[in-house]
Structure formats: structure tokens, C-alpha cells
PDB file of N, CA and C in Angstrom:
ATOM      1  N   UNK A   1     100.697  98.786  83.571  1.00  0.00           N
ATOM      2  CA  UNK A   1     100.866  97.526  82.870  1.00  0.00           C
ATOM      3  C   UNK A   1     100.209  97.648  81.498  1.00  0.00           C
ATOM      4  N   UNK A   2     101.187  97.439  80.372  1.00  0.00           N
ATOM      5  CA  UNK A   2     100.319  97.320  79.197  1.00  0.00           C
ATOM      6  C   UNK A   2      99.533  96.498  78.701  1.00  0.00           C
ATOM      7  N   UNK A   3      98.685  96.437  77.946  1.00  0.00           N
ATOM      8  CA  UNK A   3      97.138  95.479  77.514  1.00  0.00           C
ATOM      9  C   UNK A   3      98.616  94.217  77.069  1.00  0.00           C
ATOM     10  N   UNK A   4      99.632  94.077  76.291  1.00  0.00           N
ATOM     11  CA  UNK A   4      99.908  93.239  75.944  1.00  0.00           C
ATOM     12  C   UNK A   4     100.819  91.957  77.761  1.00  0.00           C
ATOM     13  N   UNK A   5     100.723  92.681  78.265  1.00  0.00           N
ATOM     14  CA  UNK A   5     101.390  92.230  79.900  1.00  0.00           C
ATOM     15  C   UNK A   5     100.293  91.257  80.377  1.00  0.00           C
ATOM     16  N   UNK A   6      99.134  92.283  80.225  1.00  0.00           N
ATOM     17  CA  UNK A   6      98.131  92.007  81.167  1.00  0.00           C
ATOM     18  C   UNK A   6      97.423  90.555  80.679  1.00  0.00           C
ATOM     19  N   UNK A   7      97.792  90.626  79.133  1.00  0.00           N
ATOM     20  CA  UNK A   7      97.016  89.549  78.393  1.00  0.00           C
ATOM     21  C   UNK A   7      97.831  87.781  78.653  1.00  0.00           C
ATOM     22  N   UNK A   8      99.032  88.383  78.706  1.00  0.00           N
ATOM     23  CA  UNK A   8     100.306  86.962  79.137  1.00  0.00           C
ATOM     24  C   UNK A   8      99.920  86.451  80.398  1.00  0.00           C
ATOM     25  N   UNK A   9      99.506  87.620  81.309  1.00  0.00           N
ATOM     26  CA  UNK A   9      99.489  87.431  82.751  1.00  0.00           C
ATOM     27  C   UNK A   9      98.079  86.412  83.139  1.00  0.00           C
ATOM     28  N   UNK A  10      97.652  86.525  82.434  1.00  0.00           N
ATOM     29  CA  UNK A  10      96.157  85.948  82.403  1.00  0.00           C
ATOM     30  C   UNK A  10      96.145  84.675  81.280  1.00  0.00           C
ATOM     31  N   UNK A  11      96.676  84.827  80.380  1.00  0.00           N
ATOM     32  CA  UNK A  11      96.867  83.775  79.955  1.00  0.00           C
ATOM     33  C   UNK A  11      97.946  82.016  80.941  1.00  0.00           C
ATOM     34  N   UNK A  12      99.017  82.914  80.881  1.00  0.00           N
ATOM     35  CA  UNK A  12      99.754  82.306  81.816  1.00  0.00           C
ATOM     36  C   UNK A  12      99.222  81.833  83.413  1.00  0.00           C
ATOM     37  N   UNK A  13      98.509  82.275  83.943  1.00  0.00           N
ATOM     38  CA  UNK A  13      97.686  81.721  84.908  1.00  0.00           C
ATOM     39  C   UNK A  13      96.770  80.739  84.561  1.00  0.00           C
ATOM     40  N   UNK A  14      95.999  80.802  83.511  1.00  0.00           N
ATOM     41  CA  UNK A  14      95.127  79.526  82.906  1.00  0.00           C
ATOM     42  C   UNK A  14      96.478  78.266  82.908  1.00  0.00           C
ATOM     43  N   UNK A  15      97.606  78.597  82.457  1.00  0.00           N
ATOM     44  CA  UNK A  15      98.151  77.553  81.972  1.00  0.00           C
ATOM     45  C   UNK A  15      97.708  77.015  80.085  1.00  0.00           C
ATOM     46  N   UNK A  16      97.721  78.417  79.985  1.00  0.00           N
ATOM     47  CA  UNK A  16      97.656  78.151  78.562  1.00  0.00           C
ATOM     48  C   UNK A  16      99.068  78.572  77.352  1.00  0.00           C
ATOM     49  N   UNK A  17      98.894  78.029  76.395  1.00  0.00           N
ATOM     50  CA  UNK A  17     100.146  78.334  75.253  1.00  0.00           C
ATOM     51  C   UNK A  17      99.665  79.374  74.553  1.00  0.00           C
ATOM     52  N   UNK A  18     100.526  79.982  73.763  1.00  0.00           N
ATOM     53  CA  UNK A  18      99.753  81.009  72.823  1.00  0.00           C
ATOM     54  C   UNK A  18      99.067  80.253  71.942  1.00  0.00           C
ATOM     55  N   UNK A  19      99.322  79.156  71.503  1.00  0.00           N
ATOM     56  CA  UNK A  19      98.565  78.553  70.199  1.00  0.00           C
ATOM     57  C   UNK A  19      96.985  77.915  71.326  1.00  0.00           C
ATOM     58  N   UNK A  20      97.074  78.036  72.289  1.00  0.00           N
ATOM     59  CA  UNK A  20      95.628  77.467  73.070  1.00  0.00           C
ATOM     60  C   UNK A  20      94.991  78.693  73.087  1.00  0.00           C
ATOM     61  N   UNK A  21      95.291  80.050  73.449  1.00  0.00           N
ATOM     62  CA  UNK A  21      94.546  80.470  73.614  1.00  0.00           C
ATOM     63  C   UNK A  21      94.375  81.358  72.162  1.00  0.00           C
ATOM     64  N   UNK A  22      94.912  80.969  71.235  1.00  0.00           N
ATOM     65  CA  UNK A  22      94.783  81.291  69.834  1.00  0.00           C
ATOM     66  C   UNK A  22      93.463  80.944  69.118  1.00  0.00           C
ATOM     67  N   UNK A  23      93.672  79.318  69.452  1.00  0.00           N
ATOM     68  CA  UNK A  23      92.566  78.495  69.431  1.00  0.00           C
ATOM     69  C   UNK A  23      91.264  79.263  69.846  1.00  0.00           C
ATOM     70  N   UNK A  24      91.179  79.216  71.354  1.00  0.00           N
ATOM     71  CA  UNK A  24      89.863  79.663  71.678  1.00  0.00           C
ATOM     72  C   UNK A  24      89.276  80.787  71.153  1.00  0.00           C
ATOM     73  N   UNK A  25      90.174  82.053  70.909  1.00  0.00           N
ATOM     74  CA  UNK A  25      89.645  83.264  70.263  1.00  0.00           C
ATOM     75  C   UNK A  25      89.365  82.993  68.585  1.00  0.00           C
ATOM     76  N   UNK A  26      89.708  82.558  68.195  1.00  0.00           N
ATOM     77  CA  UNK A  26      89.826  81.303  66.724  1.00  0.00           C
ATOM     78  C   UNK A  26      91.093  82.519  66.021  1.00  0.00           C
ATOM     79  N   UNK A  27      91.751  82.585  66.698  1.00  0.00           N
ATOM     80  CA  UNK A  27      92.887  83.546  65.692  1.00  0.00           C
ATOM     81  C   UNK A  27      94.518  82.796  65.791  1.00  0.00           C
ATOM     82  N   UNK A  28      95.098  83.586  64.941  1.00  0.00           N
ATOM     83  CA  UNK A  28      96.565  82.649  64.863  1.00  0.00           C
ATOM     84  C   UNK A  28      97.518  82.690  66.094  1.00  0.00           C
ATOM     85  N   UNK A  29      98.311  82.038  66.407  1.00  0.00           N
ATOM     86  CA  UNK A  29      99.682  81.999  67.779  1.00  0.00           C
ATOM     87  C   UNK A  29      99.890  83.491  67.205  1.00  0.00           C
ATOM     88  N   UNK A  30     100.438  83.926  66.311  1.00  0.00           N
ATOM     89  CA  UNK A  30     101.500  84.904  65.850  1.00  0.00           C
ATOM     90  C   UNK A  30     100.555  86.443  65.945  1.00  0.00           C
ATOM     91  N   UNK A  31      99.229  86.146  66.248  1.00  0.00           N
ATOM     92  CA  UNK A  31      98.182  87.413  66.579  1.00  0.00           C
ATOM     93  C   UNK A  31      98.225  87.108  67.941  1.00  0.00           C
ATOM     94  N   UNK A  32      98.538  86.263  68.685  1.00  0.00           N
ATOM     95  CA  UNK A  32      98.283  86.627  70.036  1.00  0.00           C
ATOM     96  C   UNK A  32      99.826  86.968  70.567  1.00  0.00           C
ATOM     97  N   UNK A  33     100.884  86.718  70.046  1.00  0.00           N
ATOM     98  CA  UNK A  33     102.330  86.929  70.040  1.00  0.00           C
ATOM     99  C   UNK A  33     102.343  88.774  69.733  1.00  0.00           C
ATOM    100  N   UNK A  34     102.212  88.715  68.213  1.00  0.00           N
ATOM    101  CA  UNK A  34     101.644  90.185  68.233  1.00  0.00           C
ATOM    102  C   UNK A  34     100.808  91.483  69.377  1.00  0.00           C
ATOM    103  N   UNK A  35      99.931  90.750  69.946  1.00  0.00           N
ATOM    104  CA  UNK A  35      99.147  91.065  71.115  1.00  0.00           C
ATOM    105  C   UNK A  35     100.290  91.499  72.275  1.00  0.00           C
ATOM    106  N   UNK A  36     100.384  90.292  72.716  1.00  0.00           N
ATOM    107  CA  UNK A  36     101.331  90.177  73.846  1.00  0.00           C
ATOM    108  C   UNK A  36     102.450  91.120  73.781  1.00  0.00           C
ATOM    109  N   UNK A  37     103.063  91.065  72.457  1.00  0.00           N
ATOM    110  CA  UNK A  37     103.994  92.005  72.435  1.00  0.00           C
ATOM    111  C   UNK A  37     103.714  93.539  72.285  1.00  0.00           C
ATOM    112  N   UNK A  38     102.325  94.022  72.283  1.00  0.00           N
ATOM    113  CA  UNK A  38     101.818  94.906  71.981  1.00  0.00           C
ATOM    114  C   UNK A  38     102.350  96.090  70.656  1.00  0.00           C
ATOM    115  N   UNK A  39     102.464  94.869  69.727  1.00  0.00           N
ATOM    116  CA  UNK A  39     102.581  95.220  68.152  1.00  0.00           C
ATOM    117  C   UNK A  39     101.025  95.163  67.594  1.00  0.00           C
ATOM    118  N   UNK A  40     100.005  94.688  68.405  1.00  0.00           N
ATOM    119  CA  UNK A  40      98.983  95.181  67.684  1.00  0.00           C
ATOM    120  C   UNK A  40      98.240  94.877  68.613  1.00  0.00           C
ATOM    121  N   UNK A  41      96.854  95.479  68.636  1.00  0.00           N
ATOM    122  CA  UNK A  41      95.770  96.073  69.125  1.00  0.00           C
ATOM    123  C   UNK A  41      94.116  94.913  68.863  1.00  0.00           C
ATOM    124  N   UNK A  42      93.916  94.278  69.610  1.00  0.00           N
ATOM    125  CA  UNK A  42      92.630  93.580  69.220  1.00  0.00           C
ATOM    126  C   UNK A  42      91.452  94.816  69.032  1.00  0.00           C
ATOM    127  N   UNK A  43      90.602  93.822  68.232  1.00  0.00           N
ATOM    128  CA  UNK A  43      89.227  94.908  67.411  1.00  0.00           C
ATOM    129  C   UNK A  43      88.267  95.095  68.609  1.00  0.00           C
ATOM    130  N   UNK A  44      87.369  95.398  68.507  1.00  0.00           N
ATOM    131  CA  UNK A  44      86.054  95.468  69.571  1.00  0.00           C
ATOM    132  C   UNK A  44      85.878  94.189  70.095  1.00  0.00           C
ATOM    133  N   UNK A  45      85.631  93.539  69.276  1.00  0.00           N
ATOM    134  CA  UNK A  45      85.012  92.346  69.229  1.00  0.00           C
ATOM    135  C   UNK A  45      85.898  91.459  69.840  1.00  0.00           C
ATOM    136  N   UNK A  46      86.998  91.220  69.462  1.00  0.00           N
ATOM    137  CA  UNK A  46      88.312  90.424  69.848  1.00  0.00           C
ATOM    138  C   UNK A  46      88.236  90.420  71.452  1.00  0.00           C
ATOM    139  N   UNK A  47      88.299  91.910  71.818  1.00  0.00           N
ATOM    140  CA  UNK A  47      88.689  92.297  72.976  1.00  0.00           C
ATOM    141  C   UNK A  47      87.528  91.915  74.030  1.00  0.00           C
ATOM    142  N   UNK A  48      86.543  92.054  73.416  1.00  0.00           N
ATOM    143  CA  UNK A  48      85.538  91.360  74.512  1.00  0.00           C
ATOM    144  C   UNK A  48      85.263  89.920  74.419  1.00  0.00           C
ATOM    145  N   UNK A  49      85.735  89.131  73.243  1.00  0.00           N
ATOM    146  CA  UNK A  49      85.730  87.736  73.613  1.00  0.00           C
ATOM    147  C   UNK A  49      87.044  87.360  74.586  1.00  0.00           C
ATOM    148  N   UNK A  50      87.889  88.039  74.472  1.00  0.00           N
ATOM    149  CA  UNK A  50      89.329  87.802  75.517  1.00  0.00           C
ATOM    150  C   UNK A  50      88.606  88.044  76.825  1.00  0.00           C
ATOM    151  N   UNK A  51      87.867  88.888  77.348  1.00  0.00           N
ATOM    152  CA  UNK A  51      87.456  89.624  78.877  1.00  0.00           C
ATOM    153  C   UNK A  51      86.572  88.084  78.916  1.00  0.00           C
ATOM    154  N   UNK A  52      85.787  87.676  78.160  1.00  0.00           N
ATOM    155  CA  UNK A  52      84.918  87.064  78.418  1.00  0.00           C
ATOM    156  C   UNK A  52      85.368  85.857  79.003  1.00  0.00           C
ATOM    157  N   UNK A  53      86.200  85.447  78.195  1.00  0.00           N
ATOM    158  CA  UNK A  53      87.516  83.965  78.003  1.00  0.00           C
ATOM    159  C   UNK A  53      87.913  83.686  79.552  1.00  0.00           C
ATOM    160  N   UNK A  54      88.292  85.585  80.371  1.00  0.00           N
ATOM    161  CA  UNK A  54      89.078  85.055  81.309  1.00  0.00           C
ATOM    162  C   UNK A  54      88.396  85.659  82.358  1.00  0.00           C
ATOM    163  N   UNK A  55      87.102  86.175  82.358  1.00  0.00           N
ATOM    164  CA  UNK A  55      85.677  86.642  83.057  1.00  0.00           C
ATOM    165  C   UNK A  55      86.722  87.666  83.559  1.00  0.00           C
ATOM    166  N   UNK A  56      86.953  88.529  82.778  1.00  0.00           N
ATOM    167  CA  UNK A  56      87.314  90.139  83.598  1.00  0.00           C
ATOM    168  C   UNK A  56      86.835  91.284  82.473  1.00  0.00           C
ATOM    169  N   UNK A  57      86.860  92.154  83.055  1.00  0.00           N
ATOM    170  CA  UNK A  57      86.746  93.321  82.491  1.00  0.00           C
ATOM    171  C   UNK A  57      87.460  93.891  81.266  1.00  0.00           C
ATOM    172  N   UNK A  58      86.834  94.898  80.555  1.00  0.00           N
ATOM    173  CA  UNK A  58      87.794  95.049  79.582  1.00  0.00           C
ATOM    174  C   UNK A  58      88.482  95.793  79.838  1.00  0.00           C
ATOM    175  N   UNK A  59      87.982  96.669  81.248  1.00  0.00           N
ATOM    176  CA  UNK A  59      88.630  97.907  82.093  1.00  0.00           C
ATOM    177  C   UNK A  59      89.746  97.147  82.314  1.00  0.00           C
ATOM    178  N   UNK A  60      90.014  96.319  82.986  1.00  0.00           N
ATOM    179  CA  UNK A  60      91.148  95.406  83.697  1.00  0.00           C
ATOM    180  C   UNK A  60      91.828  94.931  82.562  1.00  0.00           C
ATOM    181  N   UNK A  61      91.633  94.458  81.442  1.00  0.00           N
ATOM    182  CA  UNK A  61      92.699  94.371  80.030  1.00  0.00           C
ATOM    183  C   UNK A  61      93.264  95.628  80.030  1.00  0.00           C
ATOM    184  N   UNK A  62      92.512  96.568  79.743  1.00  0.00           N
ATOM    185  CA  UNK A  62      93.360  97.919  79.669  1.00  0.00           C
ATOM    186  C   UNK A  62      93.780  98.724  80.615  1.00  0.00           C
ATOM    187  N   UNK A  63      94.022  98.247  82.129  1.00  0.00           N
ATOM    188  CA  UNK A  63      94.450  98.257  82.996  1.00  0.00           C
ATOM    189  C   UNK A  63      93.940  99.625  83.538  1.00  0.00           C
ATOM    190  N   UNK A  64      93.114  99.783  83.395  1.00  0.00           N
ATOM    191  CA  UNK A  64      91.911 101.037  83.841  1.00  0.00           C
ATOM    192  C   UNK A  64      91.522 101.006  85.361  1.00  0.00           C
ATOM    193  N   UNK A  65      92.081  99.707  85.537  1.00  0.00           N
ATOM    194  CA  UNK A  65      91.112  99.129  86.859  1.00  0.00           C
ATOM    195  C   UNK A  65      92.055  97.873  87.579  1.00  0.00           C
ATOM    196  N   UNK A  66      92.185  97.811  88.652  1.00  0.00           N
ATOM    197  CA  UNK A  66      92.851  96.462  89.017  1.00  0.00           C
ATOM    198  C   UNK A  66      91.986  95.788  89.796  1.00  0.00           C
ATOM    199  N   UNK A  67      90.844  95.865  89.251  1.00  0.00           N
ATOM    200  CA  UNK A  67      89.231  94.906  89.472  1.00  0.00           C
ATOM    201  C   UNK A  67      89.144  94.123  88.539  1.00  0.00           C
ATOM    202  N   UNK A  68      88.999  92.846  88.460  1.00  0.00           N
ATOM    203  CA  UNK A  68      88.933  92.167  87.602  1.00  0.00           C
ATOM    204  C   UNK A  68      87.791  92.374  87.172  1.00  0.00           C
ATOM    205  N   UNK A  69      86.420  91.666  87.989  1.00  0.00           N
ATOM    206  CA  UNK A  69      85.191  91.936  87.158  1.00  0.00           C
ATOM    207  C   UNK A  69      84.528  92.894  88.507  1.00  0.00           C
ATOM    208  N   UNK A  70      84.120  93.944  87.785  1.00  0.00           N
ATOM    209  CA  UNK A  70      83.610  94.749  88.679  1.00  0.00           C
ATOM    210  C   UNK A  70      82.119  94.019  89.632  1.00  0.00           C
ATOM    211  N   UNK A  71      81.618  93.145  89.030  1.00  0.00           N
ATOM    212  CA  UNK A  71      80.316  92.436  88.981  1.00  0.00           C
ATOM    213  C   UNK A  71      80.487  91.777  90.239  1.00  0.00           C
ATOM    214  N   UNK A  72      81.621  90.901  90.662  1.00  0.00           N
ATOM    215  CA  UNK A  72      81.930  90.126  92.003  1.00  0.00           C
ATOM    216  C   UNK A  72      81.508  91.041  92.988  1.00  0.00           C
ATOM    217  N   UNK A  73      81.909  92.411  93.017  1.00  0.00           N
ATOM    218  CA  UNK A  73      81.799  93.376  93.734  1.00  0.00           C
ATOM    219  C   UNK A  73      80.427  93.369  94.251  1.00  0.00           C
ATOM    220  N   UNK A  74      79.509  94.076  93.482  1.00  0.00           N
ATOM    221  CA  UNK A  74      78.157  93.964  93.917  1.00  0.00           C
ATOM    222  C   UNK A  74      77.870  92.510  94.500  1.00  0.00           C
ATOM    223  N   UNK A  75      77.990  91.694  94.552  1.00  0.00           N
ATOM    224  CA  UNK A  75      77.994  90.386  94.879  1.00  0.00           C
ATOM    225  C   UNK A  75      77.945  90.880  96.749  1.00  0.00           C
ATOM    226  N   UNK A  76      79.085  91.083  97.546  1.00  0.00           N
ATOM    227  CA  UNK A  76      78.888  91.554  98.566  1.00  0.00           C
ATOM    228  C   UNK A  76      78.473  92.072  99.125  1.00  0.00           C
ATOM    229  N   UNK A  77      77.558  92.110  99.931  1.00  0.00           N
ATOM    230  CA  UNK A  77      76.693  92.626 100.344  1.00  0.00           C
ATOM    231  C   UNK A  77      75.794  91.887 101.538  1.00  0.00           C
ATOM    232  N   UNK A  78      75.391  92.217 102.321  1.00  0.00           N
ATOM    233  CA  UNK A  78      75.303  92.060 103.673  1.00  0.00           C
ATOM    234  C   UNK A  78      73.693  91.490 103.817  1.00  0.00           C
ATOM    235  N   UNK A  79      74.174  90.258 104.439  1.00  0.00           N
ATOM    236  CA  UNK A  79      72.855  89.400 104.610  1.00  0.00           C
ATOM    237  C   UNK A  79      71.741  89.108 105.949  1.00  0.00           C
ATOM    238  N   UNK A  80      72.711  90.058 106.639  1.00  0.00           N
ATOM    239  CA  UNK A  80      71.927  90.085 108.489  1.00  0.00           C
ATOM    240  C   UNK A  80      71.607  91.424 108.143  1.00  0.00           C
ATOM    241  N   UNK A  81      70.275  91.617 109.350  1.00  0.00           N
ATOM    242  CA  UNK A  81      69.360  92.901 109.401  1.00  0.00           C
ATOM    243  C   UNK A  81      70.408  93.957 110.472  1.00  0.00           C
ATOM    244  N   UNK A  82      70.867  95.522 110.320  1.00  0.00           N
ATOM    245  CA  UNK A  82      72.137  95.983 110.802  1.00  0.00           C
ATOM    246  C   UNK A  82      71.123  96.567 112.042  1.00  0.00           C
ATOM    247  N   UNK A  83      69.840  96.972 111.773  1.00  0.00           N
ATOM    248  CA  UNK A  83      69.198  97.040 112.800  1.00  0.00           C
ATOM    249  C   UNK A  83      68.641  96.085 113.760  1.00  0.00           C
ATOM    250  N   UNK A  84      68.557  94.595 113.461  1.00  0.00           N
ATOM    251  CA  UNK A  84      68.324  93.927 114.562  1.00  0.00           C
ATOM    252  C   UNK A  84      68.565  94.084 116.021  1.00  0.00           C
ATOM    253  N   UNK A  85      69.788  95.032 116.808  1.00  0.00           N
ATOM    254  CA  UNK A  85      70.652  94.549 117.732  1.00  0.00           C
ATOM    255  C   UNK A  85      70.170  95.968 118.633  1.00  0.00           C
ATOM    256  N   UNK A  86      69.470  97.212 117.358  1.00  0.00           N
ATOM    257  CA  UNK A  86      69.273  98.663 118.109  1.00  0.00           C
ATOM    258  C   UNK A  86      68.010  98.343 118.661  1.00  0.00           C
ATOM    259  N   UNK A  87      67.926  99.265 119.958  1.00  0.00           N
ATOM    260  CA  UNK A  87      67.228  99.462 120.924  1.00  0.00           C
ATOM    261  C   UNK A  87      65.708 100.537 119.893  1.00  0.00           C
ATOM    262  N   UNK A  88      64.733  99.879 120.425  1.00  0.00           N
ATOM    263  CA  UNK A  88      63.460 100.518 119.747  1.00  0.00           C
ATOM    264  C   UNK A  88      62.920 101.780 119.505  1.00  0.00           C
ATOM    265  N   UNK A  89      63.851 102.449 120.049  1.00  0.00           N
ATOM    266  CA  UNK A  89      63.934 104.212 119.949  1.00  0.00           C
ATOM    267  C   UNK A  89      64.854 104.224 118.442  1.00  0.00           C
ATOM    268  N   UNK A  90      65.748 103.663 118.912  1.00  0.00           N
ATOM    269  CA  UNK A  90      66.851 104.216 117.806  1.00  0.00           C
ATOM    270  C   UNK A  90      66.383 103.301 116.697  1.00  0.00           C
ATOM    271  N   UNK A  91      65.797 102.069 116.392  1.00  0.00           N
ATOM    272  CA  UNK A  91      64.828 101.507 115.093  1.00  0.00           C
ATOM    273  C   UNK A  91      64.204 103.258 114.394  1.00  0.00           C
ATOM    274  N   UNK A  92      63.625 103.396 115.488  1.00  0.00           N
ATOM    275  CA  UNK A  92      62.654 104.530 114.919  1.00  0.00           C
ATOM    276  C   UNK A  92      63.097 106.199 114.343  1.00  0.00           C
ATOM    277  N   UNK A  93      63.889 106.141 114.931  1.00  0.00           N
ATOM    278  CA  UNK A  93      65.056 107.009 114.774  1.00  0.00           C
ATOM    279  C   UNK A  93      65.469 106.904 112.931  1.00  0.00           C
ATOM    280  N   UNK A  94      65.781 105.542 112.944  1.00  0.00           N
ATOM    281  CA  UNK A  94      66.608 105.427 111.558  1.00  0.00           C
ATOM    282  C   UNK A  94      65.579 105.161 110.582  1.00  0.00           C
ATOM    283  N   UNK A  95      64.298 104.638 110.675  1.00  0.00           N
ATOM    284  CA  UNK A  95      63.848 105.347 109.757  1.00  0.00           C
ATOM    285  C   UNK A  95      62.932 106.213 109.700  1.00  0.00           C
ATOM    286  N   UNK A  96      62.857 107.213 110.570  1.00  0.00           N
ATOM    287  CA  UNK A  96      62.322 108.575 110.836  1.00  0.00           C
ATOM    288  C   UNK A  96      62.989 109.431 109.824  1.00  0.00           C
ATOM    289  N   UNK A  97      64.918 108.460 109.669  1.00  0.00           N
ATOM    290  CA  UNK A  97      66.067 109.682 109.071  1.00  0.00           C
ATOM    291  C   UNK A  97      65.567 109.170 107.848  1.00  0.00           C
ATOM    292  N   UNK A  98      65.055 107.722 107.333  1.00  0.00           N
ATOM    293  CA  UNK A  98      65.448 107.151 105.882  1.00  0.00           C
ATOM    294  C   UNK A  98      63.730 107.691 105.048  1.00  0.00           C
ATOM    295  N   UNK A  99      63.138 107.988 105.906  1.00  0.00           N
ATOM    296  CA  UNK A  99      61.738 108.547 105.678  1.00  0.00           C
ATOM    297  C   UNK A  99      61.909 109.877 104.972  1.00  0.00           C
ATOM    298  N   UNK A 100      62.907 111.135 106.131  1.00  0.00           N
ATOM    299  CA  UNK A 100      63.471 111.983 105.148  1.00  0.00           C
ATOM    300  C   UNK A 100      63.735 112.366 104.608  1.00  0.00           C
ATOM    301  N   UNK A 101      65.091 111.302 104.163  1.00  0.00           N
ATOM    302  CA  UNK A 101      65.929 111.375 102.756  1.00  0.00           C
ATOM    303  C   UNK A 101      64.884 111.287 101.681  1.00  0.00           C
ATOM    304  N   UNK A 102      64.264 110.155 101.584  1.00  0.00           N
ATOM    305  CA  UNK A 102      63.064 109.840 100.641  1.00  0.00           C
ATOM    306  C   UNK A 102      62.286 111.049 100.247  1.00  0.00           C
ATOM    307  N   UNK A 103      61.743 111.597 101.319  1.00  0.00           N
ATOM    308  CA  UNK A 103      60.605 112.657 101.024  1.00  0.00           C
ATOM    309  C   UNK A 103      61.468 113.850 100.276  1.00  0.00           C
ATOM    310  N   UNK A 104      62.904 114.191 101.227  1.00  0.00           N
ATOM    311  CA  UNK A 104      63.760 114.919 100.416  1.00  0.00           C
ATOM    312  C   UNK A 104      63.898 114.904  98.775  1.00  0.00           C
ATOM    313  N   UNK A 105      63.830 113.217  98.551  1.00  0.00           N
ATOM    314  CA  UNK A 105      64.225 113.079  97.339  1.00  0.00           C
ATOM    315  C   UNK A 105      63.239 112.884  96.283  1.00  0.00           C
ATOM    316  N   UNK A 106      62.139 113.175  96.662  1.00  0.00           N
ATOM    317  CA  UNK A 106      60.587 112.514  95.848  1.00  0.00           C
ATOM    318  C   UNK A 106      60.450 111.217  95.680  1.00  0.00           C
ATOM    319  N   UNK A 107      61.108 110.279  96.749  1.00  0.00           N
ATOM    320  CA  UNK A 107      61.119 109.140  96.954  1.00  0.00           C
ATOM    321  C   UNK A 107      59.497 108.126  97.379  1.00  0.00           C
ATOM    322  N   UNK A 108      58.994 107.921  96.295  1.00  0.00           N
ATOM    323  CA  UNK A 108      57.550 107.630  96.466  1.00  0.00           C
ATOM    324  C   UNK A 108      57.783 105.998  97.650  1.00  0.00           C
ATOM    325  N   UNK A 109      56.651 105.398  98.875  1.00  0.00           N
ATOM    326  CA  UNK A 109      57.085 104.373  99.383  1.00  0.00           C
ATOM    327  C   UNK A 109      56.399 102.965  98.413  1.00  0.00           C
TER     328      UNK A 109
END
């Protein structure tokens, strides 16, 4: 998908016009028409107020990635203890192994 696809596609989900989301970036309908049509190329700057606009990546504008914001990601992550449920040998067991790795790794406690 090209940056100018990806930019409609996201625009068009807001429910925005080109002259709205012209507005918000403070640039003209006929630069985001340009865009869209991928007759031209936003600057550094441009391009990260657009990611920002529609909270994704700039990876995901340039279709590097079909993650929007990589950031949600880390977000998941597991809120119960995975050892609660093991039997008191095998507690000791796992971190007998995570004691290892550490010392393996110059992992100070």
C-alpha cells in the first residue's frame, strides 16, 4: 500500500475531508490531494504531525508495518503471577533457572 493510500485510508475513517484534515496539519486541500495521490512526499516534520493526528506510526504511513502504534503492543502484558498455580518444587526450580540466566549474564540482583 502506498503512503498516499494509507493516508486516505485513515483519513477517511476519521470521517474527514481533505480540506479538514488540511486544516489540522495547517497545509492546503491541494497538498493533501497531492499526498494522497502520491505526487508528493510530506517533509519530516509533516509526516510526524500526520502519525501523530491519527496516533500511528510513521512505520505504518509507510507501510513498513501493519501495526499501527507499536506502543499498544507493550501495553499487553500479563497481570496474574504465572507461577502462582506451580507446585513448590517447581517455584524453585524456575528460579534456580532465572538465577542462572542472570549469573550467566552478569545480571547483578
Amino acid at each position: 500500500m502506498s503512503f498516499g493510500t494509507r493516508l486516505r485510508s485513515l483519513r477517511e475513517e476519521q470521517g474527514l475531508y481533505q480540506k479538514d484534515l488540511a486544516f489540522k496539519l495547517d497545509l492546503t486541500q491541494k497538498t493533501i490531494s497531492n499526498y494522497e495521490n502520491n505526487e508528493r512526499f510530506p517533509d519530516q516534520k509533516t509526516l510526524s504531525k500526520i502519525a501523530d493526528l491519527f496516533n500511528v506510526s510513521i512505520d505504518f504511513l509507510l507501510d513498513r508495518t501493519d501495526i499501527r502504534n507499536p506502543m499498544e503492543i507493550v501495553a499487553a502484558h500479563r497481570t496474574d503471577d504465572p507461577m502462582t498455580d506451580l507446585p513448590e518444587s517447581a517455584k524453585k526450580s524456575v528460579l534456580a533457572f532465572i538465577k542462572l540466566v542472570k549469573d550467566e549474564l552478569g545480571i547483578k540482583e
